[in-house]
Protein backbone atom coordinates (compact mmCIF):
# COMPACT_ATOMS: atom_id res chain seq x y z
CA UNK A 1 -8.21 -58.17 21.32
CA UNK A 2 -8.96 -54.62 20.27
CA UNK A 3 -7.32 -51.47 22.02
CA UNK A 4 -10.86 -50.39 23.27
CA UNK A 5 -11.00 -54.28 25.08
CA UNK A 6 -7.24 -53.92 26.34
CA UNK A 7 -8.33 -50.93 28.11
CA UNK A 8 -11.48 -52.63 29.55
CA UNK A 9 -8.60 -55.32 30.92
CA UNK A 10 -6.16 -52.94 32.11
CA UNK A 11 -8.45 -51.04 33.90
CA UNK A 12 -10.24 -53.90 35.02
CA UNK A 13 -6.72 -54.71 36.58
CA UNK A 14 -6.63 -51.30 38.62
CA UNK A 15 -10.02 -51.61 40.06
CA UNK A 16 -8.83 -55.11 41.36
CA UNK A 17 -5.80 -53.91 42.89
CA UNK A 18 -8.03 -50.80 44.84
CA UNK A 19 -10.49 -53.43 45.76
CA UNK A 20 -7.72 -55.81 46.96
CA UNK A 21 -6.02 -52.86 48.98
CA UNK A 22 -2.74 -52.66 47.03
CA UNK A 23 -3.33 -48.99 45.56
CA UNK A 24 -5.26 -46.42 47.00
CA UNK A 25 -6.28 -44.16 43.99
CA UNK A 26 -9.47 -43.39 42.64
CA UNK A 27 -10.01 -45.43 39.52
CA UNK A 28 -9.55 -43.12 36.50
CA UNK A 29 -12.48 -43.81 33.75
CA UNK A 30 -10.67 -44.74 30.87
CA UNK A 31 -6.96 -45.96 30.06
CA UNK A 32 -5.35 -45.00 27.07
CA UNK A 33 -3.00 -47.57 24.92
CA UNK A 34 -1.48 -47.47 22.21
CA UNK A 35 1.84 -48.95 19.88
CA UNK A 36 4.99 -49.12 22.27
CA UNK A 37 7.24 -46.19 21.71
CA UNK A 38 10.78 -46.41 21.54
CA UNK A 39 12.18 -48.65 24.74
CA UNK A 40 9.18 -50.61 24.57
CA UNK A 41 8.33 -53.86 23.12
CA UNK A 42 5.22 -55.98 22.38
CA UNK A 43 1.96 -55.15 20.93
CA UNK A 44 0.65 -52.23 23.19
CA UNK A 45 1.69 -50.03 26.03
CA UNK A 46 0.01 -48.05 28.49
CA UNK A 47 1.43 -45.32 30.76
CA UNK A 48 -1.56 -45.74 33.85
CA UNK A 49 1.26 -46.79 36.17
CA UNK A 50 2.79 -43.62 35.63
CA UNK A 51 -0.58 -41.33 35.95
CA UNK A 52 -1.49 -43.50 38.93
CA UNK A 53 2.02 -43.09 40.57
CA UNK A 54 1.46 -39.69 42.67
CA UNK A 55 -1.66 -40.68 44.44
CA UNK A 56 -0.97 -43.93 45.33
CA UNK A 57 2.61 -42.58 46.93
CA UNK A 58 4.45 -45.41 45.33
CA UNK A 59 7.46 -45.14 42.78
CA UNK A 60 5.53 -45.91 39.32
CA UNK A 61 7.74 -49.10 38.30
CA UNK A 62 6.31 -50.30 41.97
CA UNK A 63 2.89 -49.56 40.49
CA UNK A 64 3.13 -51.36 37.36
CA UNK A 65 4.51 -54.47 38.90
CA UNK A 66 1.34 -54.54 40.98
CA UNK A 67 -0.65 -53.90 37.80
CA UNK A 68 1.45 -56.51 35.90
CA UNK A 69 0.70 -59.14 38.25
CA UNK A 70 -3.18 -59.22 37.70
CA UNK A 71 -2.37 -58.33 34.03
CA UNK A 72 -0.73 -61.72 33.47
CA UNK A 73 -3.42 -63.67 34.58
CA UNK A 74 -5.32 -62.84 30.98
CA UNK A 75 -5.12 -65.32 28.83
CA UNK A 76 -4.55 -63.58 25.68
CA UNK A 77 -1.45 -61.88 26.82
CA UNK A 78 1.48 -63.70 26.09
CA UNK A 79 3.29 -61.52 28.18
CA UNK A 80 3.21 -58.31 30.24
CA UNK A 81 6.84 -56.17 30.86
CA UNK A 82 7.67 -53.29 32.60
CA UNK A 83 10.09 -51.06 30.70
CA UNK A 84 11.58 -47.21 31.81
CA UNK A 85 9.84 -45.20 34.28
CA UNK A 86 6.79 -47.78 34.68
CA UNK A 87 5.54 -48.38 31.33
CA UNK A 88 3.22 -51.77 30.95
CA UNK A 89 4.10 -52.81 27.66
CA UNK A 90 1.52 -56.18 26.54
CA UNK A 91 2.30 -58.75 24.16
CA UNK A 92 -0.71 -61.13 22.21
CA UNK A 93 -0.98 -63.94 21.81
CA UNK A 94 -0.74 -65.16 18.38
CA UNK A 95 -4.38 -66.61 18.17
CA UNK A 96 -5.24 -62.53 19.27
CA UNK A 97 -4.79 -61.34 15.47
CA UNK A 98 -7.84 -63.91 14.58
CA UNK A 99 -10.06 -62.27 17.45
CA UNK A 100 -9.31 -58.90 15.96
CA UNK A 101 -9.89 -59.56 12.47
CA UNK A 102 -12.93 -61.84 13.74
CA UNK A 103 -14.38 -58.50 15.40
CA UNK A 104 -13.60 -56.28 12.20
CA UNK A 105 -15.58 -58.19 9.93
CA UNK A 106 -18.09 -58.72 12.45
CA UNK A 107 -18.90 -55.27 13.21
CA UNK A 108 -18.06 -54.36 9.31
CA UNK A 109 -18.02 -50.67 8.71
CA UNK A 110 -19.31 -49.68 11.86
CA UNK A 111 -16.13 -51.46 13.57
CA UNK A 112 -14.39 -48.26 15.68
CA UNK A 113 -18.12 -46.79 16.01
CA UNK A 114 -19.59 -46.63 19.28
CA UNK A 115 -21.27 -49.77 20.64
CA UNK A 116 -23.45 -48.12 23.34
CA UNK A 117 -25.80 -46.16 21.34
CA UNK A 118 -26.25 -42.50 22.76
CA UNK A 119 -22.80 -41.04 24.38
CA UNK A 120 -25.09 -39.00 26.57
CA UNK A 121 -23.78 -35.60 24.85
CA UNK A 122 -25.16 -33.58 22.37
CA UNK A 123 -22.97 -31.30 20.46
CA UNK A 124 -23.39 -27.96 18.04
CA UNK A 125 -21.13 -27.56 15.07
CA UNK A 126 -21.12 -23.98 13.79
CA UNK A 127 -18.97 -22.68 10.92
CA UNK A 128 -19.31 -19.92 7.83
CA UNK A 129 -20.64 -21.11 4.66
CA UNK A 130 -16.63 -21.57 2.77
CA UNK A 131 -16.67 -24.44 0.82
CA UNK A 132 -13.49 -26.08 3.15
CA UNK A 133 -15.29 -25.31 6.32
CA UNK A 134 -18.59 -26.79 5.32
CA UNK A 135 -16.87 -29.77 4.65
CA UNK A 136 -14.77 -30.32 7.31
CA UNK A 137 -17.95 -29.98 9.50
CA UNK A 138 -20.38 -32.40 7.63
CA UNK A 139 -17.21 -34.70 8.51
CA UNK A 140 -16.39 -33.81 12.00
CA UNK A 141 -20.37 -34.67 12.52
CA UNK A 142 -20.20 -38.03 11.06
CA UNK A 143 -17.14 -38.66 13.57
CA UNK A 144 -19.10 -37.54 16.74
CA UNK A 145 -22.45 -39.48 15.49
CA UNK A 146 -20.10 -42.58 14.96
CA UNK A 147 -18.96 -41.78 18.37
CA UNK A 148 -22.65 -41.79 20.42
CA UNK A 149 -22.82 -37.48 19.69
CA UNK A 150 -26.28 -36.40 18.96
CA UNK A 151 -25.62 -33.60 16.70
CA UNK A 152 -26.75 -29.67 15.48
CA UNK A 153 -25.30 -27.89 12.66
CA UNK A 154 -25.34 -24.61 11.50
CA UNK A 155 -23.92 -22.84 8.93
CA UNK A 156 -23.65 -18.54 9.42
CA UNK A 157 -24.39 -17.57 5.72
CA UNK A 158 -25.97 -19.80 2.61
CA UNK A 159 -23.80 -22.68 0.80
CA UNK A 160 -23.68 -22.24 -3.17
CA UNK A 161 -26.05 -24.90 -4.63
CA UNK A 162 -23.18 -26.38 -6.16
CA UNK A 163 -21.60 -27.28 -3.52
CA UNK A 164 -24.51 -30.26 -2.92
CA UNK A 165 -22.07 -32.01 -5.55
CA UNK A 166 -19.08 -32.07 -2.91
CA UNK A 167 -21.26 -32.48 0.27
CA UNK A 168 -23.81 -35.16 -0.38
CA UNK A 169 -25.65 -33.24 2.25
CA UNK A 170 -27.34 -29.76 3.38
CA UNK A 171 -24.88 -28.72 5.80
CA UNK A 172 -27.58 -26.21 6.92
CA UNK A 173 -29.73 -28.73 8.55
CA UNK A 174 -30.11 -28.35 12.53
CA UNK A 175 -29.76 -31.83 12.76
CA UNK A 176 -31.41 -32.06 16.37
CA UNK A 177 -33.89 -29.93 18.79
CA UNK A 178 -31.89 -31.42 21.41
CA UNK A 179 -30.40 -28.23 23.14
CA UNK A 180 -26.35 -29.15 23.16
CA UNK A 181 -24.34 -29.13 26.20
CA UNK A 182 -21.03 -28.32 23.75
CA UNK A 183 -20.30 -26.58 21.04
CA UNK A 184 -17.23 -25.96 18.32
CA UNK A 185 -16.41 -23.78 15.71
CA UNK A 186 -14.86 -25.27 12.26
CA UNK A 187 -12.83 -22.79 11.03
CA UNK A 188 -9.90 -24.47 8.95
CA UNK A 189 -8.00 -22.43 5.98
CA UNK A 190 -10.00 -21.94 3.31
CA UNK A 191 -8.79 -23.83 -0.23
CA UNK A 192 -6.93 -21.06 -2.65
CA UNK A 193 -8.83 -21.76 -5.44
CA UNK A 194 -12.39 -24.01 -6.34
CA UNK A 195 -12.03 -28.06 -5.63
CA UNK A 196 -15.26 -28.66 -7.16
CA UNK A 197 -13.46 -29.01 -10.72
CA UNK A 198 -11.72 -32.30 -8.88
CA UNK A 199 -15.08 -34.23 -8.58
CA UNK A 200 -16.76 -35.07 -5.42
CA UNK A 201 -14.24 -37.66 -4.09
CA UNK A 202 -11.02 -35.63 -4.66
CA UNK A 203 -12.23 -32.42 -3.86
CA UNK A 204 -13.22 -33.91 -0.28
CA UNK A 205 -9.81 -35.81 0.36
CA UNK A 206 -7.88 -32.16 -1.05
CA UNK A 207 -9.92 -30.22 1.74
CA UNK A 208 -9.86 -33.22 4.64
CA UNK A 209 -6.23 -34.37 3.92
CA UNK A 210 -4.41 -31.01 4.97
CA UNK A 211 -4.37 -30.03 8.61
CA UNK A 212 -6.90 -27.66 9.38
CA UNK A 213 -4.25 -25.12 9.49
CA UNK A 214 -2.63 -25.77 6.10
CA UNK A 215 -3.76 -24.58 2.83
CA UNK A 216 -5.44 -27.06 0.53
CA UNK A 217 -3.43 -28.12 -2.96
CA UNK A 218 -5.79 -27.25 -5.77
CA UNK A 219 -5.50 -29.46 -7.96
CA UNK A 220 -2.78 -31.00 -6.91
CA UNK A 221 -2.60 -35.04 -7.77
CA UNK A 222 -5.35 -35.88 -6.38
CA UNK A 223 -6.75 -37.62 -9.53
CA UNK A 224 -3.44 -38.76 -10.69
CA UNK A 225 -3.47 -42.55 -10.29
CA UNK A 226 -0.19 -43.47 -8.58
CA UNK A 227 1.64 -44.37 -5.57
CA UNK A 228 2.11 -39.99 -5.05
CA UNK A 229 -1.36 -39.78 -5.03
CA UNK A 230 -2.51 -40.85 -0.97
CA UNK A 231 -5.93 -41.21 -1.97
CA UNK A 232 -5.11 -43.45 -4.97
CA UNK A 233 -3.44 -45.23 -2.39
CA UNK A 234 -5.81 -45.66 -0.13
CA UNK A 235 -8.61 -46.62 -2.79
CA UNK A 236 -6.58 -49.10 -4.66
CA UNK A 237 -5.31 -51.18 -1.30
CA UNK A 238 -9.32 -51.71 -0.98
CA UNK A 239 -10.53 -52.91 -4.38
CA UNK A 240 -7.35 -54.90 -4.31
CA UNK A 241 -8.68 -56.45 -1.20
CA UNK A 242 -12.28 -56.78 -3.14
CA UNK A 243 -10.67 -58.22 -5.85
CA UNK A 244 -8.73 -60.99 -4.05
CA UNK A 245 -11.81 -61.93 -2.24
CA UNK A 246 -13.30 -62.39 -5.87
CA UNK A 247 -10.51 -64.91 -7.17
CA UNK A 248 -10.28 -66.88 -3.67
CA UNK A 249 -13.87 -67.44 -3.91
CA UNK A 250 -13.12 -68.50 -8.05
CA UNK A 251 -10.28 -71.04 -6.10
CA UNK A 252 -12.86 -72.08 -4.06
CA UNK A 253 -11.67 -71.11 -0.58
CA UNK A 254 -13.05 -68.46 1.93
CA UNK A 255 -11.49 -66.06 4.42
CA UNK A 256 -11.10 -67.35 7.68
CA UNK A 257 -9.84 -65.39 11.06
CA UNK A 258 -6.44 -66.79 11.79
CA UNK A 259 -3.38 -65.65 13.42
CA UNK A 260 -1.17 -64.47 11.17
CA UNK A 261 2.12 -63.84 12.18
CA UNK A 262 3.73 -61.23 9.36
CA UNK A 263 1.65 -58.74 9.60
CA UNK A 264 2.17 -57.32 13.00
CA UNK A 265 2.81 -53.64 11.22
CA UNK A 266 -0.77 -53.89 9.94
CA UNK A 267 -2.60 -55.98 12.49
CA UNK A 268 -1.45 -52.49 14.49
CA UNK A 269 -2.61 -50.35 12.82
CA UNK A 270 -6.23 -52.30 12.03
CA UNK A 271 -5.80 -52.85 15.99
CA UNK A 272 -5.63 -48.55 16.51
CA UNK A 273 -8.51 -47.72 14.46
CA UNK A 274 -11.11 -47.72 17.43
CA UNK A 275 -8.65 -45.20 18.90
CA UNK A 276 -7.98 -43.35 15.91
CA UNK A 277 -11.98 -42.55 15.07
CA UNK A 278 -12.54 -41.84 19.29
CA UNK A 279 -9.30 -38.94 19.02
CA UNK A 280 -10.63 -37.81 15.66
CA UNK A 281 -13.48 -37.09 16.83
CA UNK A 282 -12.94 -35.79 20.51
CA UNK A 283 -10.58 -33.19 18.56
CA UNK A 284 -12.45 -32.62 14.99
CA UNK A 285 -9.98 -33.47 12.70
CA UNK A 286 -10.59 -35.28 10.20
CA UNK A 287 -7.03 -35.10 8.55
CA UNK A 288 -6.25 -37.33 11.33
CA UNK A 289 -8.69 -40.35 10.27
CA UNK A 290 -7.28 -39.35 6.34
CA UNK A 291 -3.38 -40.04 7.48
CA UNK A 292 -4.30 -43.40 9.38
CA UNK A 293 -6.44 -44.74 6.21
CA UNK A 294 -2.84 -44.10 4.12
CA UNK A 295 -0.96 -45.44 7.06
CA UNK A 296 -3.53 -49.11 6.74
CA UNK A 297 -3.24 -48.79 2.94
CA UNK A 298 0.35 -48.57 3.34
CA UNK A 299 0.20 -51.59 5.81
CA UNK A 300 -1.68 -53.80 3.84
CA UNK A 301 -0.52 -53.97 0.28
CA UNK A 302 3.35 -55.46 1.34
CA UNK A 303 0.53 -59.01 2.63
CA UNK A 304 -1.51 -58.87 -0.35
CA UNK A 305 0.74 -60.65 -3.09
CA UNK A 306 0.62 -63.53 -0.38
CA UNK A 307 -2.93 -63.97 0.12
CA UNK A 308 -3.49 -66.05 -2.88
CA UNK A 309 -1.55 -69.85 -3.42
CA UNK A 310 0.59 -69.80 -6.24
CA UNK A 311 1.19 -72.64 -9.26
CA UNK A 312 -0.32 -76.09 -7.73
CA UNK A 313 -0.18 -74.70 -4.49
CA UNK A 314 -3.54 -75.48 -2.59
CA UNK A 315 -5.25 -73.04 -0.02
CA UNK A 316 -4.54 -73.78 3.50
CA UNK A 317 -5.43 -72.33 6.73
CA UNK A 318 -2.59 -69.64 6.23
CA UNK A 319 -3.82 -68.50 3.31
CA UNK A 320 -7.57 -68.52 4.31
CA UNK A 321 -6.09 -66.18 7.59
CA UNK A 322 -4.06 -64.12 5.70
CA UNK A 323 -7.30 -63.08 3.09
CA UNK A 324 -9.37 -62.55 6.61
CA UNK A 325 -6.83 -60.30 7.12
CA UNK A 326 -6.85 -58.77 3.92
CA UNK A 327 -11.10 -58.47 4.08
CA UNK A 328 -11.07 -56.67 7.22
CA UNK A 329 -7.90 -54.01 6.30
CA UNK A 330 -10.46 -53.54 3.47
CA UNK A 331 -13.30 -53.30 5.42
CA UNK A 332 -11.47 -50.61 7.52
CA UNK A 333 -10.27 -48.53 4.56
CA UNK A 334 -14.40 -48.46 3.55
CA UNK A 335 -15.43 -47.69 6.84
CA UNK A 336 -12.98 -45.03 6.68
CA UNK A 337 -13.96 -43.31 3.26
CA UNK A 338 -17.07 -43.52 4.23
CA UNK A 339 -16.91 -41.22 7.33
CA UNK A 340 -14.83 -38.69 5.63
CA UNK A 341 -17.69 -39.11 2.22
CA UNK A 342 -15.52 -40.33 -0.31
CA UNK A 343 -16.81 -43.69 -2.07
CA UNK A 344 -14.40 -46.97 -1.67
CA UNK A 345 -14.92 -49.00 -4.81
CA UNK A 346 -14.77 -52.53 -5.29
CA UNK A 347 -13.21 -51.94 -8.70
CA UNK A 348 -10.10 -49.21 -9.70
């Protein structure tokens, strides 16, 4: 179960507790969860009870026991518990890390994209032509495409022709005729001195890694090829993934969604993504998606060394889940690079 289908269940679960005359709120549109925070337990926690608490004129505990109650009648939760003020904090089944991987490499790199076409809003991107801020917006337009957005660029001022190199793209494009109903303006520090010495993939993670309001590192690490370097990171957790795809399929064996019980710290993370690209970009910041794909590279290498059988050790159902696994943390990390236009290769 992915976040974006827990909150389809949860809020599934207010609507039948207005219906059935327990609460008397107006159903919000979306509910938000996301990993328990400290106090809290299980796979995911929501705080609805809480936002729901003041119009139904209930304590919110009272709330999320009435929310609970429905809540337990999924099948995929192993269990639902109320912890502090009224938090609903949901534990999966174990069978529920196959149906996420299962999704993952279903929807491949478009998993965490928008599965409803058109969003219904179109949206204008404006910045000045600085090398930093034409990036960050060919970026933040590839998150609100991925996210239904039809978007319009412009760019006040002309982009050097050398810049094609690090952009892929003419940022000057309008994009659409549509005439938007939003607009924001990308206007992040500008790098101190020229990234386009780095080469086209590390001069876009030095200008998308920072916050928008912190000064790029040029040249920093970023083609140094160890564990300091976050993009190394990120790029070598996925061709490791490629690579042990290549010698299972040498063993003869083949991933297969599975639970897999020892990765919860990465089946979380894999689990957020949907979340992660939706925030990104709602708020246009692409440093955000760049820190996740670290945190899921980070995740996934401590599984990888047990993907594969070892000596006369045959392949078994564990290890065919635990290289499904491994395929779709991979598949994330690609889908990832690719939004933010840095290449994932298969080799490193």
């Amino acid at each position: 179960m992915t976040p974006a289908e827990l909150s389809r269940t949860v809020l599934h679960a207010v609507r039948r507790a207005v219906d059935d005359g327990e609460l008397s709120v107006a159903v919000p549109e979306r509910v938000v969860v996301a990993p328990p925070g400290p106090g809290g337990c299980g796979d995911y926690a929501t705080s609805i009870a809480l936002q729901l608490a003041r119009a139904a004129g209930r304590p919110p505990r009272d709330v999320a026991e009435a929310l609970r109650a429905r809540l337990l009648d999924e099948q995929r939760f192993a269990d639902v518990v109320v912890t502090g003020p009224g938090f609903l904090n949901v534990s999966l089944h174990s069978t529920a890390s196959g149906d996420l991987v299962d999704e993952i490499l279903r929807r491949g790199l478009r998993y965490g994209h928008t599965v409803n076409g058109f969003s219904g809003s179109a949206l204008e991107i404006c910045c000045r032509a600085e090398v930093r801020a034409v990036v960050v917006t060919d970026v933040v337009a590839r998150l609100a495409r991925s996210q239904g957005d039809i978007v319009r660029v412009s760019c006040t001022g002309r982009t050097a022709p050398e810049w094609k190199s690090v952009l892929g793209a003419d940022i000057t494009s309008p994009g659409s005729r549509v005439i938007p109903d939003r607009s924001v303006t990308v206007q992040p520090v500008p790098a101190s001195a020229d990234p386009l010495p780095l080469g086209r993939d590390a001069a876009r993670w030095a200008l998308l890694h920072p916050a928008a309001h912190d000064r790029p590192r040029i040249p920093g690490d970023h083609l140094v090829q160890r564990e300091t370097n976050p993009l190394f990171r990120v790029r070598y957790a996925h061709a490791r993934t490629r690579a042990l795809l290549r010698n299972a399929a040498d063993l003869g064996f083949h991933p297969e969604p599975g639970p897999v019980s020892e990765a919860e710290a990465l089946l979380a993370v894999l689990g957020d993504h949907p979340r992660v690209l939706a925030a990104t970009a709602t708020q246009h910041t692409p440093d955000r998606l760049a820190r996740h794909l670290v945190t899921v590279a980070d995740a996934a290498m401590p599984l990888l060394p047990a993907v594969l059988p070892r000596g006369a050790e045959k392949p078994s159902a564990a290890h065919r889940a635990r290289l499904a696994l491994a395929e779709a943390a991979g598949t994330v990390l690609a889908g990832g690079l690719s939004l933010l236009g840095i290449d994932a290769p298969d080799h490193l």
